[in-house]
Protein backbone atom coordinates (compact mmCIF):
# COMPACT_ATOMS: atom_id res chain seq x y z
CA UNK A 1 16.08 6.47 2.82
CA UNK A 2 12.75 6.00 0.87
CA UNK A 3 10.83 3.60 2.95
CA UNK A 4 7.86 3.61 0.42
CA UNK A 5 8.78 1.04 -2.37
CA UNK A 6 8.22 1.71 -6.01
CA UNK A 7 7.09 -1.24 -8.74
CA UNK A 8 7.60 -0.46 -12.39
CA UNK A 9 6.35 -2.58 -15.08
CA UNK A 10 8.58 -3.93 -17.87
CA UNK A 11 8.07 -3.62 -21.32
CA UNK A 12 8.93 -2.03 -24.49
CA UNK A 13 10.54 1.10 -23.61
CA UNK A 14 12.35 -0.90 -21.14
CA UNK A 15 13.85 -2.75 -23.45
CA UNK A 16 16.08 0.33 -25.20
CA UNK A 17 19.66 -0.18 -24.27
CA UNK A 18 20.82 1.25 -20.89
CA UNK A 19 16.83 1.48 -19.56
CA UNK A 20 16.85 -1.25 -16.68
CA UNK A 21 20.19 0.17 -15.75
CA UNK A 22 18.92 3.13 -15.23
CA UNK A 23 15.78 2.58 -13.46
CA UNK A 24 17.83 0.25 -10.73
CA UNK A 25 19.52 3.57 -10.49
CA UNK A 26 16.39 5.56 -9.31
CA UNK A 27 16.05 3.10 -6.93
CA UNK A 28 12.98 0.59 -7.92
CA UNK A 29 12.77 -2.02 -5.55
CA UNK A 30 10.46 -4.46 -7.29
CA UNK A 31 10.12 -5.44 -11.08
CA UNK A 32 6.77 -6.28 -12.97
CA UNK A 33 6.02 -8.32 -15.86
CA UNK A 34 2.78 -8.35 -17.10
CA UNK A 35 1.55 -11.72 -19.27
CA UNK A 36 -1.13 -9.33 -20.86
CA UNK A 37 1.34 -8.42 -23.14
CA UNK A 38 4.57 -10.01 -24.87
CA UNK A 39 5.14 -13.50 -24.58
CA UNK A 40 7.10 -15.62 -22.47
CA UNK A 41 10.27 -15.28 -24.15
CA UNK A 42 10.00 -11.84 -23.65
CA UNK A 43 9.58 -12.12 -19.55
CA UNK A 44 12.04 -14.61 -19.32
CA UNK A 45 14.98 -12.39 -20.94
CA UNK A 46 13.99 -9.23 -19.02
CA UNK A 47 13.89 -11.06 -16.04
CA UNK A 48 17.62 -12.77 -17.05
CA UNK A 49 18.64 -9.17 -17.29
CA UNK A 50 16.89 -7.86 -14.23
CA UNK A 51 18.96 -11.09 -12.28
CA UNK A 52 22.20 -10.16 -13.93
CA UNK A 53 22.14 -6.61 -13.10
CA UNK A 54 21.26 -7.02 -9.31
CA UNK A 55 23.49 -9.32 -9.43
CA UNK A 56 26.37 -6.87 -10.30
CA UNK A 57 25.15 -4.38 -8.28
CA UNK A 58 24.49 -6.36 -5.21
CA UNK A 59 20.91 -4.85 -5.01
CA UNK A 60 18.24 -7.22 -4.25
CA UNK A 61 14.92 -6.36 -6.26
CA UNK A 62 11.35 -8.53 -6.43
CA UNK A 63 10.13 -9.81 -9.37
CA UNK A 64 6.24 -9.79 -10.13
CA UNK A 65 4.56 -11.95 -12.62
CA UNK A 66 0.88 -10.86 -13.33
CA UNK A 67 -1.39 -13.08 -14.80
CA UNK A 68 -3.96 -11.64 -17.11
CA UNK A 69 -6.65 -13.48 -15.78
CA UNK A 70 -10.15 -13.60 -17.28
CA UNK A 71 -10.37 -10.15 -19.06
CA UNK A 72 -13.83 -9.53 -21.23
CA UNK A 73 -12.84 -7.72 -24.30
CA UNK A 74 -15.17 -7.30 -27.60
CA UNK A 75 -13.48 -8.44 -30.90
CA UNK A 76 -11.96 -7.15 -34.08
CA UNK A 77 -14.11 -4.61 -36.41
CA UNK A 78 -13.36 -5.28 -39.77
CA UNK A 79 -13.16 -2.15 -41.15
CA UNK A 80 -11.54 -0.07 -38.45
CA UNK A 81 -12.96 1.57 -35.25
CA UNK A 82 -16.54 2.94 -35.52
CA UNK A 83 -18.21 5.38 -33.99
CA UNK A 84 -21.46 5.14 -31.60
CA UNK A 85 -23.47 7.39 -31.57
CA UNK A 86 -25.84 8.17 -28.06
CA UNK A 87 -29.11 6.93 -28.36
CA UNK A 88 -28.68 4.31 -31.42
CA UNK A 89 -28.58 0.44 -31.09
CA UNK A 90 -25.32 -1.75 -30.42
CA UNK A 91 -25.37 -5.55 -29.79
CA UNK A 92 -22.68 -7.61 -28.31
CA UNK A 93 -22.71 -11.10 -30.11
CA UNK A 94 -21.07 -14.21 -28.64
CA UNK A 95 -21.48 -16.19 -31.48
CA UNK A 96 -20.12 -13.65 -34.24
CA UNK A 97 -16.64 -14.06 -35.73
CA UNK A 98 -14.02 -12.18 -34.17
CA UNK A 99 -13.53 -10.24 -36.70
CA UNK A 100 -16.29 -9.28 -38.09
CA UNK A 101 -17.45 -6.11 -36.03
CA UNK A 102 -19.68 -3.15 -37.48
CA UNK A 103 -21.38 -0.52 -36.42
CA UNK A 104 -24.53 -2.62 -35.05
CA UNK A 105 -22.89 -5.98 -33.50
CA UNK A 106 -19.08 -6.47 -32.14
CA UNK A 107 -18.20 -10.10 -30.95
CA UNK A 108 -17.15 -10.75 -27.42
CA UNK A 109 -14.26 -12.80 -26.17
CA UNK A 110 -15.91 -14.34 -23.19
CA UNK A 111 -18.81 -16.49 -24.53
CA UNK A 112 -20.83 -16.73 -21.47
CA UNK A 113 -21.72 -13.02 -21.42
CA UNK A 114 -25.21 -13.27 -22.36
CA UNK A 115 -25.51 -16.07 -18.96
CA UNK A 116 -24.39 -13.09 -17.14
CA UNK A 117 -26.55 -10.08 -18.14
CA UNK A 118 -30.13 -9.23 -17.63
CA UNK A 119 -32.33 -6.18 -18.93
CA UNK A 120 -31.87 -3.12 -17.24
CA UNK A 121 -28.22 -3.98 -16.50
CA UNK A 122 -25.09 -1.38 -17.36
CA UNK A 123 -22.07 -2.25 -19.35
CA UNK A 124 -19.22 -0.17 -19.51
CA UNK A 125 -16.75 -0.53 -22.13
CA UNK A 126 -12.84 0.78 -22.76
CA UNK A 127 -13.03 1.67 -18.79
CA UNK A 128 -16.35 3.26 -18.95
CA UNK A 129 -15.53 5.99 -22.23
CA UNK A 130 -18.21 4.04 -24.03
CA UNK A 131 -21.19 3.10 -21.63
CA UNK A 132 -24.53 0.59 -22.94
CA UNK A 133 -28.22 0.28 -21.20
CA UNK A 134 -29.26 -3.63 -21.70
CA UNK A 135 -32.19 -3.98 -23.79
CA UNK A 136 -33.12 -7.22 -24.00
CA UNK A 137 -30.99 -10.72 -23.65
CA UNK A 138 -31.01 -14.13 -25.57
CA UNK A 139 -28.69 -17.10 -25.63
CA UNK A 140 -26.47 -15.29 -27.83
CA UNK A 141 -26.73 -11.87 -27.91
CA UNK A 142 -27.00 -8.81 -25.70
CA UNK A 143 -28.87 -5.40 -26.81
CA UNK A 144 -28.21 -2.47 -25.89
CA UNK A 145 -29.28 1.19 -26.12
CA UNK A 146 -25.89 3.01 -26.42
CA UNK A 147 -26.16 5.98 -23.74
CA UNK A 148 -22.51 7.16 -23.60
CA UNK A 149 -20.99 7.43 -27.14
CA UNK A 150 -17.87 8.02 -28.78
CA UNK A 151 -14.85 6.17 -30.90
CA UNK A 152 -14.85 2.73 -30.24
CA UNK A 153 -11.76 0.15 -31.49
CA UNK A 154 -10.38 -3.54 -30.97
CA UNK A 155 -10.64 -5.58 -27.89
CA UNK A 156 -11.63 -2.90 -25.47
CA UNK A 157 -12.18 -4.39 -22.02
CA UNK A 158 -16.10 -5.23 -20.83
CA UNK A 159 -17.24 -4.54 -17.33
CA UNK A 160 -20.81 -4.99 -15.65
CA UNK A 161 -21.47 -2.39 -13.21
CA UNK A 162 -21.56 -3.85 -9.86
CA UNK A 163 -19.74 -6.51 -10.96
CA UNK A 164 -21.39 -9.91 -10.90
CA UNK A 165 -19.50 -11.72 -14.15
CA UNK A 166 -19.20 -15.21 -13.64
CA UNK A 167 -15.43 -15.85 -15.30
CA UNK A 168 -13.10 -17.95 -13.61
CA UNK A 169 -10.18 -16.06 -11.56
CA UNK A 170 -7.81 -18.35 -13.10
CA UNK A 171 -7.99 -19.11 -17.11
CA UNK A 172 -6.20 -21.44 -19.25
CA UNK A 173 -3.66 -18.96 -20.14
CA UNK A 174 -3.13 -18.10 -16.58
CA UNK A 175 -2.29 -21.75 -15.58
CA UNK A 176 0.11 -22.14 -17.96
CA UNK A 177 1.60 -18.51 -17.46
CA UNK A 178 1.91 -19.37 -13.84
CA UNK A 179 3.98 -22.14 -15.00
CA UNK A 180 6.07 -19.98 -16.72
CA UNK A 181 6.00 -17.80 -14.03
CA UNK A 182 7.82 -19.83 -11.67
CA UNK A 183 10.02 -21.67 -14.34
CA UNK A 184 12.21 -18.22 -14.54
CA UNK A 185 11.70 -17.44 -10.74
CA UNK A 186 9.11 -14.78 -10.15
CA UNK A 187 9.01 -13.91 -6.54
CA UNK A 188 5.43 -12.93 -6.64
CA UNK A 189 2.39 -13.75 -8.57
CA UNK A 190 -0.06 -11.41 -9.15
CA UNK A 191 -3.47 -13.33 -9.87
CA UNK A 192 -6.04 -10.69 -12.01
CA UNK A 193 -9.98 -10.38 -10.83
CA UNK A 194 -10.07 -12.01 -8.09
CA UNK A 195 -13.71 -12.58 -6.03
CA UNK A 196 -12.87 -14.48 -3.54
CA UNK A 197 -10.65 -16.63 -1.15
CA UNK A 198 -10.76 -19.73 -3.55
CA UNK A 199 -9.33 -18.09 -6.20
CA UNK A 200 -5.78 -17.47 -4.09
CA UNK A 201 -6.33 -21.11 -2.61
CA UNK A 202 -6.56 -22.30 -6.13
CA UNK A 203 -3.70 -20.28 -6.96
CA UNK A 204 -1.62 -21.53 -3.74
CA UNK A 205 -2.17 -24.80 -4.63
CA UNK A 206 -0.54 -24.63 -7.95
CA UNK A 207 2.16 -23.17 -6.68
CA UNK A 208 2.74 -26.08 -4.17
CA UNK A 209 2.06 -28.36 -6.71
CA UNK A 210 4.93 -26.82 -8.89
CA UNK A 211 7.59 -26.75 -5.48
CA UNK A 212 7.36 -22.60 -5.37
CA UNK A 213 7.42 -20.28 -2.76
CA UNK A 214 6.60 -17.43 -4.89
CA UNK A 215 4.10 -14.93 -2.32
CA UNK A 216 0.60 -14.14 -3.45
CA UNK A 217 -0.51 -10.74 -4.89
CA UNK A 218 -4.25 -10.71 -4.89
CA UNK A 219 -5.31 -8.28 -7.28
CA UNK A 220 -8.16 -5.94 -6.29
CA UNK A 221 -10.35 -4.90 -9.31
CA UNK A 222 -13.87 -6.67 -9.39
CA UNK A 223 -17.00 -5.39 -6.50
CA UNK A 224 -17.35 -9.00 -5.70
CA UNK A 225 -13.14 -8.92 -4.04
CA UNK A 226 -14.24 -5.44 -2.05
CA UNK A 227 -17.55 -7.59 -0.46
CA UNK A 228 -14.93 -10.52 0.26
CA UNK A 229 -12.21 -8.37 0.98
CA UNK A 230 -11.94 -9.91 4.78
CA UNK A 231 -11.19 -13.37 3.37
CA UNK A 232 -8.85 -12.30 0.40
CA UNK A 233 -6.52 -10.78 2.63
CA UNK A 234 -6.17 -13.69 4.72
CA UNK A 235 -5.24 -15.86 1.90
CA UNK A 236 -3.07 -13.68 0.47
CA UNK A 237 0.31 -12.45 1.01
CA UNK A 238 -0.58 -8.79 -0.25
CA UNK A 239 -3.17 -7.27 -2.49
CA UNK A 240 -3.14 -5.00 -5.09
CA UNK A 241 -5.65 -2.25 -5.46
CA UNK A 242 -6.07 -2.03 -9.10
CA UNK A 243 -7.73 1.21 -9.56
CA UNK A 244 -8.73 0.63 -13.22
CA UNK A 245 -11.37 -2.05 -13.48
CA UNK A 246 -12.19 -1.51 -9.55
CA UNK A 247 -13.49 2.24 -10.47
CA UNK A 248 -15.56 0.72 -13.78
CA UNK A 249 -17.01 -1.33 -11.62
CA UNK A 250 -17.85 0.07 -8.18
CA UNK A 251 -17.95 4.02 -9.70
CA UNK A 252 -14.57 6.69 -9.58
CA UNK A 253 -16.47 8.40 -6.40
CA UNK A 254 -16.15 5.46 -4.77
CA UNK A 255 -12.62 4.78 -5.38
CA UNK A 256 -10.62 7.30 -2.75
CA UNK A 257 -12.93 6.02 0.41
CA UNK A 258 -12.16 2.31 -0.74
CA UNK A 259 -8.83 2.49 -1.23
CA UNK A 260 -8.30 4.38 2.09
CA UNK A 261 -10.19 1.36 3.79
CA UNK A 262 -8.30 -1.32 1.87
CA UNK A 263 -5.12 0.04 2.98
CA UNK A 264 -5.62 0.02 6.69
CA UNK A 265 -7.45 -3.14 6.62
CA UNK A 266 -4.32 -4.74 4.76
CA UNK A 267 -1.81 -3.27 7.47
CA UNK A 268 -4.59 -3.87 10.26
CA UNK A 269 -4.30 -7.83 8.91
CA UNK A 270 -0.08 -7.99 8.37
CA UNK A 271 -0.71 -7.75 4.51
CA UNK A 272 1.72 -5.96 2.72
CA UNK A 273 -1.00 -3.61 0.39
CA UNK A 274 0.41 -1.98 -3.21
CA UNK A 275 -2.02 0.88 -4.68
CA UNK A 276 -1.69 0.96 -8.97
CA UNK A 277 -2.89 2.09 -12.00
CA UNK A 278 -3.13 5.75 -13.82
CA UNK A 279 -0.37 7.27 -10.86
CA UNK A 280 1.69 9.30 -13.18
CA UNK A 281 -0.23 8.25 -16.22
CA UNK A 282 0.71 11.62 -17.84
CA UNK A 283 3.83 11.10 -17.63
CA UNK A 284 3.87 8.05 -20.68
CA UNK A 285 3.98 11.21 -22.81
CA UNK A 286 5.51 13.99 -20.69
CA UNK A 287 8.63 14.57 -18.69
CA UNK A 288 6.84 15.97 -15.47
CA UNK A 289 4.14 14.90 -13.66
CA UNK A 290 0.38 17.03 -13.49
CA UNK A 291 -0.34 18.20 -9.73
CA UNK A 292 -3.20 15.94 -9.06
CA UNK A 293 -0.68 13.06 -9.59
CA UNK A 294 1.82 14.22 -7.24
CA UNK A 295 -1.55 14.09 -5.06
CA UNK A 296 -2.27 10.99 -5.99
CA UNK A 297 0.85 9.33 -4.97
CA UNK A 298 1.08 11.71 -1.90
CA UNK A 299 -1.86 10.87 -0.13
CA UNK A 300 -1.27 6.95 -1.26
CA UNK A 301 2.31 6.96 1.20
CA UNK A 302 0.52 9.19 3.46
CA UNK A 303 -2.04 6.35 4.11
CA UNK A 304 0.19 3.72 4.31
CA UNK A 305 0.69 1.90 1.24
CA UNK A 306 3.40 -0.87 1.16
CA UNK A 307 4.07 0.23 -2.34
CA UNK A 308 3.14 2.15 -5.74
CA UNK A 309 2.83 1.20 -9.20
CA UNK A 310 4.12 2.44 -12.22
CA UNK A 311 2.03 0.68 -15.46
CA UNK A 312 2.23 2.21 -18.84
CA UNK A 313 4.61 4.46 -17.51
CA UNK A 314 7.70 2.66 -17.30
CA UNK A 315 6.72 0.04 -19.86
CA UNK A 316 5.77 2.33 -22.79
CA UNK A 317 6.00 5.30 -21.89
CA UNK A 318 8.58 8.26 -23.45
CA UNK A 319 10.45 9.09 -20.16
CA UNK A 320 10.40 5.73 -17.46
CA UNK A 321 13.78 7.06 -15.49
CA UNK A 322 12.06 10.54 -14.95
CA UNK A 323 8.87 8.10 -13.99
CA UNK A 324 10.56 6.57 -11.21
CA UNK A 325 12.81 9.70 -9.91
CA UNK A 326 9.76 11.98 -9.97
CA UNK A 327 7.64 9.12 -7.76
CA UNK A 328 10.80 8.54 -5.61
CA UNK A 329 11.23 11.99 -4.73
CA UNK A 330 7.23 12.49 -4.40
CA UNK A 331 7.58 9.38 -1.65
CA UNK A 332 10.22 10.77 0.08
CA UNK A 333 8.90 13.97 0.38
CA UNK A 334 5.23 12.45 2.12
CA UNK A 335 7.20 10.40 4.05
CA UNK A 336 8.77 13.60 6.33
CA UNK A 337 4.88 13.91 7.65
CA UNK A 338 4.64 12.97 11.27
CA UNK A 339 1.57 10.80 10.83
CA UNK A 340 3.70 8.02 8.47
CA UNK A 341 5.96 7.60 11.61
CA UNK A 342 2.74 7.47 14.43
CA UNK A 343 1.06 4.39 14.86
CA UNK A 344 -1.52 1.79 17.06
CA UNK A 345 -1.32 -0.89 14.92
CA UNK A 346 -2.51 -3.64 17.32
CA UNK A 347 -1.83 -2.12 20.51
CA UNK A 348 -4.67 -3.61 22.54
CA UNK A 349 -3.95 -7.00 20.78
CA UNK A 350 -3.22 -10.29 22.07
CA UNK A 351 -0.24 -11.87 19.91
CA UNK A 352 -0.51 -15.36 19.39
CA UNK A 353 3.52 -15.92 17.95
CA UNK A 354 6.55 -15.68 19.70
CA UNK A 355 8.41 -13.99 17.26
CA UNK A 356 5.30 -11.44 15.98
CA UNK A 357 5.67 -10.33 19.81
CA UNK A 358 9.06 -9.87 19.23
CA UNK A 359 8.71 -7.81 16.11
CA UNK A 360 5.91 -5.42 18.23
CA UNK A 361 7.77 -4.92 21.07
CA UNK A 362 11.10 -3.78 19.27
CA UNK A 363 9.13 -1.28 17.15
CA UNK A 364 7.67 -0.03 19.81
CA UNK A 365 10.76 0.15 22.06
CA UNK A 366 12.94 1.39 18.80
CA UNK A 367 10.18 4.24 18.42
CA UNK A 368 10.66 5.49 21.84
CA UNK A 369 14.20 5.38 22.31
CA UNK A 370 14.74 6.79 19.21
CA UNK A 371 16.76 4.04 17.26
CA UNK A 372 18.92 4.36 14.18
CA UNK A 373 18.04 1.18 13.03
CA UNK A 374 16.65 -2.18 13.53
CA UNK A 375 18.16 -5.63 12.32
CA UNK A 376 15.96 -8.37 12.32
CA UNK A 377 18.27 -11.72 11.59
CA UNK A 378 15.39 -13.59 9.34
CA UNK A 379 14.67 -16.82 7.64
CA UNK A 380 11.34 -16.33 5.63
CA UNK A 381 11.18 -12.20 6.19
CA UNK A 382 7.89 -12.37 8.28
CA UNK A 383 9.35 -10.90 11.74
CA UNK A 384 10.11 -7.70 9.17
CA UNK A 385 6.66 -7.52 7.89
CA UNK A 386 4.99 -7.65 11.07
CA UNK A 387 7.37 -4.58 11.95
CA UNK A 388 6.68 -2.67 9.08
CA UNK A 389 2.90 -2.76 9.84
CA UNK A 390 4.04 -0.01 12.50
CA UNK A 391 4.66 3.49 10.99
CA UNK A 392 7.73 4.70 12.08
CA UNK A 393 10.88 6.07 10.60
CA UNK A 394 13.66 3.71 11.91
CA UNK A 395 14.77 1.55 9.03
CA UNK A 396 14.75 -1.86 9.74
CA UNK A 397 17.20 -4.17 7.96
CA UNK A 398 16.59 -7.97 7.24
CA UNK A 399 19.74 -9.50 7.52
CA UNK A 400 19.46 -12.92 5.57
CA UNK A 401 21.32 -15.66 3.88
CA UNK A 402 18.68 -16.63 1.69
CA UNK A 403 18.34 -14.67 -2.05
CA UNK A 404 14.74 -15.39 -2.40
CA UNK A 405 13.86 -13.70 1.35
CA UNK A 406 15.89 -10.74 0.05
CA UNK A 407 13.91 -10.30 -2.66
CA UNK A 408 10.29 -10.64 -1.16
CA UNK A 409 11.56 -8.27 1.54
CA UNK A 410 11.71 -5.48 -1.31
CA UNK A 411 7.73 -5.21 -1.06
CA UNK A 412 7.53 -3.90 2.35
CA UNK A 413 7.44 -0.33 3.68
CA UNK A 414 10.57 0.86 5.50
CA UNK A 415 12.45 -2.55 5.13
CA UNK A 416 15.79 -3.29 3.41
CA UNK A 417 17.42 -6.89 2.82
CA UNK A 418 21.30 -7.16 3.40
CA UNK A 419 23.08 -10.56 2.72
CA UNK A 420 24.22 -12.37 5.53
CA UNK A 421 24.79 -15.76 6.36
CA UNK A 422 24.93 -16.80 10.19
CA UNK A 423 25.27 -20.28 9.68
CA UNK A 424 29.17 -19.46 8.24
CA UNK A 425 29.59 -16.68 11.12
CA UNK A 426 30.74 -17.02 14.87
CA UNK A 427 27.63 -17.01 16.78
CA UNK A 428 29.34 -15.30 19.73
CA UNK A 429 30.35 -12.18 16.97
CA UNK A 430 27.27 -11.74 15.42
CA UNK A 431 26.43 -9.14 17.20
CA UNK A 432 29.24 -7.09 16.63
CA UNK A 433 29.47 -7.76 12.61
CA UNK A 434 25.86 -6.40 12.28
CA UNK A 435 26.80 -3.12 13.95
CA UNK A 436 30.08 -3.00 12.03
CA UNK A 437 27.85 -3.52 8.81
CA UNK A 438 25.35 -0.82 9.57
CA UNK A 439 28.38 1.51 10.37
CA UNK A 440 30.49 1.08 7.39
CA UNK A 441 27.12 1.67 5.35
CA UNK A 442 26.47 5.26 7.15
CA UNK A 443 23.17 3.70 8.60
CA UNK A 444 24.48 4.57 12.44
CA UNK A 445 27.45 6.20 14.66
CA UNK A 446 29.01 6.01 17.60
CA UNK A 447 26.10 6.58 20.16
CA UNK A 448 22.99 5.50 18.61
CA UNK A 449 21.07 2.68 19.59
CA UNK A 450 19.77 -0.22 17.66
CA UNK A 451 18.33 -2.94 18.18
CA UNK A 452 18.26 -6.65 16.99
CA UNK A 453 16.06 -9.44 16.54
CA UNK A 454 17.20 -13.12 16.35
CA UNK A 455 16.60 -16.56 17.56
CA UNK A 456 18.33 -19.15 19.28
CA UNK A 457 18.34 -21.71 16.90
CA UNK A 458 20.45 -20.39 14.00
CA UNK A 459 18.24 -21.78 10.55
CA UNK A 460 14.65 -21.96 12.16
CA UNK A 461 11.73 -20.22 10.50
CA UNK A 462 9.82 -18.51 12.77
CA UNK A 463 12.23 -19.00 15.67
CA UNK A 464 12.45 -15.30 16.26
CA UNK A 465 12.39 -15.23 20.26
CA UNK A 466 14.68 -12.40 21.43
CA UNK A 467 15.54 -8.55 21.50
CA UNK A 468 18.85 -6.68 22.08
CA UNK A 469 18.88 -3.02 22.51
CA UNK A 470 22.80 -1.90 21.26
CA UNK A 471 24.38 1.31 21.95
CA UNK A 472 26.75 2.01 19.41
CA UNK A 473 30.27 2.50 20.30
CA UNK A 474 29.91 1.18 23.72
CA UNK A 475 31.05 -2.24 25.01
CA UNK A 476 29.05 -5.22 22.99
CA UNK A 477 28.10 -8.53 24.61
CA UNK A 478 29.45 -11.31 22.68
CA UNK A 479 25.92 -13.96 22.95
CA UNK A 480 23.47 -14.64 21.56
């Protein structure tokens, strides 16, 4: 079983007739729609299909909905894309129409550029293939000294290196994206450039404000979020590194040596942690992937990501089923490696909750018994992500009657949700119809162990207070 979970991103080609199908068949575990593109009638019938079909199928699967957020493109040219040449002059003009673009000035979508810039300073455009020295800055208008050239079109993406742009996490079109967002029943909301832990409590509060549970994804992809990093986590229910904007901003070296950092400092702080962007980009065009993408994704499950991230991929690309089968079997593969199933996560802690003490001690009692499995009977999920912040190979199941626990479950590493209401079972037989499950599914046999997780109080979030070790096929104690 594939404990690494894959995310691919809706869109065009996944539109074609038989596509989702065939992509729950090479097993993705979480959906994406991203409000950069389409429009909300789009999201809400893919996500109606998505619904129907793991409906049918009886296979729970996450939704994400990520928000654009404040992206910095230039304009329109009117006659086409031009060409820069290295060493000429280029201005960026906030005041000049949006279409009406040449080979000296380009308008710019965020108007408070010029507030943001100062001589000397580096702007990197179309992720860095186009790259301009700051001359000299008025109210209005930025100049530049172009010092990496080439073709330049429509509404390529601005960055500053170093970051330091002043837009708002959360725009206008965000706000009412997040609306929509919840309206059709996104399980998670990714929120775009974050800097800092106000931007997820502004985000958080929306959501309360609109009755939704829907988890936070913060996105990782400005310098300012890898300074803050600390505080992001904790006010988020996972992060995203976003590899795109993150490596305009903070330089490609940089990128391996962060993302290695942000992924044990997620699982460090029981935040599930999803790495993105350019994984199999080759593969929009081709049917296989290049070697330093199998790499890529490799080392990514080898460090212990939560989850990877098929973009363009899946939702343009020529070939999205072969996308997700040749990441699955990439996962898989990594996931043999002895150092994905060793771990200290918090082994010299103190734990302040019941039930997170619970989850620590059964992985590490399932790890050194050798388990088949763990169950973990679950209201809101969290008893499974605090176990899956311990590599290991046992797979741990989160038995659950409630759909939208099922479907946040999807996100973490090495768990898998199975419906399963308690409230309309014997509490005396529960035991025995969780083995009985995990038997009929192949998961165990006679003379394994596995262990299981529950509280007393049938119903109560975070009432996770016991552990039962279970030998298959021997005598089972009918309690609680």
């Amino acid at each position: 079983m594939r404990r690494t979970k894959i995310i691919a991103t809706t869109g065009p080609a996944t539109d074609k007739p038989g596509i989702i199908n065939k992509l729950f068949k090479e097993g993705v575990d979480v959906f994406r729609l991203n409000y950069s593109h389409q429009t909300h009638e789009d999201h809400e019938r893919r996500t109606k299909e998505i619904r129907k079909i793991s409906k049918e199928q009886e296979h729970a699967v996450g939704i994400i909905a990520d928000l654009q957020g404040p992206k910095i493109r230039i304009e329109h040219f009117k006659n086409g894309p031009i060409h820069l040449e290295e060493g000429s002059s280029f201005t960026i003009d906030s005041r000049l129409a949006s279409n009406a673009g040449d080979e000296k000035a380009v308008g710019v979508t965020y108007k408070d550029l010029p507030r943001d810039v100062r001589p000397g300073d580096t702007l990197l455009i179309d992720d860095g293939r186009i790259v301009l020295q700051v001359s000299t800055v008025t109210k209005y208008k930025i100049a530049c000294e172009v010092t990496t050239g080439g073709e330049l079109s429509d509404s390529k993406g601005i960055n500053r290196k170093g970051g330091g742009l002043s837009a708002k996490a959360l725009t206008d079109k965000d706000k009412l994206d997040l609306e929509h967002a919840v309206k059709i029943g996104a399980d998670f909301i990714a929120m775009s450039f974050a800097r800092g832990a106000n931007d997820i409590l502004q985000a958080r509060k929306m959501l309360d404000d609109l009755g939704s549970r829907a988890r936070i994804i913060a996105k990782i992809e400005r310098a300012e979020a890898v300074e803050n990093i600390e505080a992001i986590i904790e006010a988020s229910d996972a992060i995203m590194i976003a590899r795109g904007d993150l490596g305009v901003e903070i330089g490609d070296a940089a990128l391996p040596p962060v993302q290695k950092r942000l992924i044990k400092m997620a699982r460090d702080m029981d935040c599930a942690v999803i790495t993105a962007t350019q994984m199999m980009e080759s593969m929009i065009e081709h049917p296989i992937p290049t070697r330093a993408e199998v790499f890529d994704v490799a080392n990514a499950v080898l460090d212990g990501t939560d989850a990877v991230m098929l973009s363009a991929e899946t939702s343009i690309g020529r070939y999205p089923d072969k996308a997700v089968d040749a990441m699955s079997r990439i996962c898989e593969e990594a996931e043999k490696q002895r150092v994905t199933q060793v771990s200290h996560h918090r082994i010299n802690q103190r734990f302040e909750a019941i039930d997170e003490a619970i989850a620590m001690a059964s992985m590490y009692s399932a790890n050194h018994i050798g388990a088949s499995a763990i169950a973990a009977l679950t209201e809101t999920g969290s008893t499974c992500l605090w176990m899956s912040r311990i590599s290991s190979g046992i797979p741990i199941f989160a038995f659950t009657r409630h759909s939208a626990t099922r479907r946040r479950v999807t996100l973490y590493r090495g768990v898998y949700p199975v419906k399963f209401d308690i409230t309309h079972t014997d509490p005396l037989a529960v035991n025995r119809e969780i083995i009985d499950h995990l038997m009929n599914k192949g998961f165990v046999k006679n003379g394994d162990y596995v262990i299981i997780t529950k509280g007393d109080l049938v119903g109560k979030r975070g009432g996770t207070n016991n552990m039962k070790i279970i030998k298959v096929g021997e005598a089972i104690e009918h309690s609680l």
